[in-house]
Protein backbone atom coordinates (compact mmCIF):
# COMPACT_ATOMS: atom_id res chain seq x y z
CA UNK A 1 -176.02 -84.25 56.51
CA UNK A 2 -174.05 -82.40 54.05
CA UNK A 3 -170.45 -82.89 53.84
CA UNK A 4 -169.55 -79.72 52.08
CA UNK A 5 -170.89 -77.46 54.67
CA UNK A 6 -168.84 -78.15 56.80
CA UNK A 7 -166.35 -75.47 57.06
CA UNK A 8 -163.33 -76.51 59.67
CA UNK A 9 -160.51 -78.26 57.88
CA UNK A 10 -159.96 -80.50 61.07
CA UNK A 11 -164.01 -81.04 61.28
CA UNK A 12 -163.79 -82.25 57.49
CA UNK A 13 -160.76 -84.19 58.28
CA UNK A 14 -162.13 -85.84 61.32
CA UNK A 15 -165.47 -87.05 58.80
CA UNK A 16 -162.79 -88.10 56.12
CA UNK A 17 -160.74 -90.58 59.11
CA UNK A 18 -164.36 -91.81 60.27
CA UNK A 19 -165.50 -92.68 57.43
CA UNK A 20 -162.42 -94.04 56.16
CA UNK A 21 -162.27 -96.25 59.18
CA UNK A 22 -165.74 -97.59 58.66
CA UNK A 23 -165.20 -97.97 55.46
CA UNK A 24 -162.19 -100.66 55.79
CA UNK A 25 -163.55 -102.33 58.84
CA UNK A 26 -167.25 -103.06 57.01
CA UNK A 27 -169.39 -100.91 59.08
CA UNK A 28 -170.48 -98.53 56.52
CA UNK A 29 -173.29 -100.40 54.53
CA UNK A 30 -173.39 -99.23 50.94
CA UNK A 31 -174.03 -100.59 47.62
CA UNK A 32 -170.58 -101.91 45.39
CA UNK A 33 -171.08 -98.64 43.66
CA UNK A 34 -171.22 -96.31 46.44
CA UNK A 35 -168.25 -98.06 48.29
CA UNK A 36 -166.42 -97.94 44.74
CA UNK A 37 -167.02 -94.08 44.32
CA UNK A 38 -166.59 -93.55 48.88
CA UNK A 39 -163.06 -95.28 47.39
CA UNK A 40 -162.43 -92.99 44.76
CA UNK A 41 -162.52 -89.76 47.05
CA UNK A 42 -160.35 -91.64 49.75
CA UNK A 43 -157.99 -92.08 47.06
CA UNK A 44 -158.58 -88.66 46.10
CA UNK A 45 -157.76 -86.94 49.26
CA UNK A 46 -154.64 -88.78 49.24
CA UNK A 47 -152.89 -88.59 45.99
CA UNK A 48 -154.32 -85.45 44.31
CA UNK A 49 -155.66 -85.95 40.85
CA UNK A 50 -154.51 -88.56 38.43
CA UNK A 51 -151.20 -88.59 36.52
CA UNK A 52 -150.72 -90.92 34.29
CA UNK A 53 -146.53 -90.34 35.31
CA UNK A 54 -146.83 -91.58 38.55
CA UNK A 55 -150.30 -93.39 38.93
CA UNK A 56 -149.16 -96.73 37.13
CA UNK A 57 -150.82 -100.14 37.15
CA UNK A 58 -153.42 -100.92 39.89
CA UNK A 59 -152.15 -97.86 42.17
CA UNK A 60 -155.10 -98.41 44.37
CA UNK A 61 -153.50 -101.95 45.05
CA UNK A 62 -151.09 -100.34 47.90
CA UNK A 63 -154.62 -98.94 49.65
CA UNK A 64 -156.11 -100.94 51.93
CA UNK A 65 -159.74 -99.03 51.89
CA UNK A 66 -162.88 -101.47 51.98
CA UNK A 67 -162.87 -104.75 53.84
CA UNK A 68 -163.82 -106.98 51.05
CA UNK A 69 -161.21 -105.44 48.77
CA UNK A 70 -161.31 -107.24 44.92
CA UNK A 71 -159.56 -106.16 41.79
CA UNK A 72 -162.75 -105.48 40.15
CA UNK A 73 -163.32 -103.13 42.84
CA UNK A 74 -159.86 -101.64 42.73
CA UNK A 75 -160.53 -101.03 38.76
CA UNK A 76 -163.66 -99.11 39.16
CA UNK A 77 -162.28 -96.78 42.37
CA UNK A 78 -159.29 -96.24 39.55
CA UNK A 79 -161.80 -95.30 36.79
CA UNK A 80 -163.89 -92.98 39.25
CA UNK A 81 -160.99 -91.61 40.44
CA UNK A 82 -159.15 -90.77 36.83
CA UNK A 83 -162.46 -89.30 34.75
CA UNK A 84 -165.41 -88.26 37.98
CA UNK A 85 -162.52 -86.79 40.70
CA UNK A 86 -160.75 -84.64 38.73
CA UNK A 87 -159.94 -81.27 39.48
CA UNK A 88 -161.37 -81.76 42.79
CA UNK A 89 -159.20 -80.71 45.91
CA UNK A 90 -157.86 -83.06 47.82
């Protein structure tokens, strides 16, 4: 139920592919905002926090993470991810 309890890396990591997975292939229902913030974490987890240096332009372009995949969408996983995500470990 909780995410954060768990404490094996590979248990965490295993969640993280699952959902992930679901995610792209459109068996995860969620609200637009949910599935924009699910895609800020993915993002997240695999870049770190956001530099402006090296996160240029729609960065979240070259991820293929929800199934119905729209700029607008891309836009507000890059906003979540550069002001709500940071600091967080990856």
């Amino acid at each position: 139920k909780d995410p954060h309890r768990l404490t094996e890396e590979l248990t965490r990591y295993h969640v993280f592919l699952q959902l992930r997975r679901d995610l792209l292939h459109g068996r995860l229902y969620c609200s637009p905002d949910d599935a924009a913030l699910l895609g800020a974490y993915i993002v997240q987890a695999e870049l770190g926090d956001f530099d402006p240096m090296e996160h240029a332009g729609n960065y979240v372009s070259t991820f293929k993470i929800l199934l119905k995949q729209t700029p607008e969408v891309e836009q507000r996983i890059m906003e979540l991810h550069q002001t709500t995500l940071q600091g967080q470990s990856r």
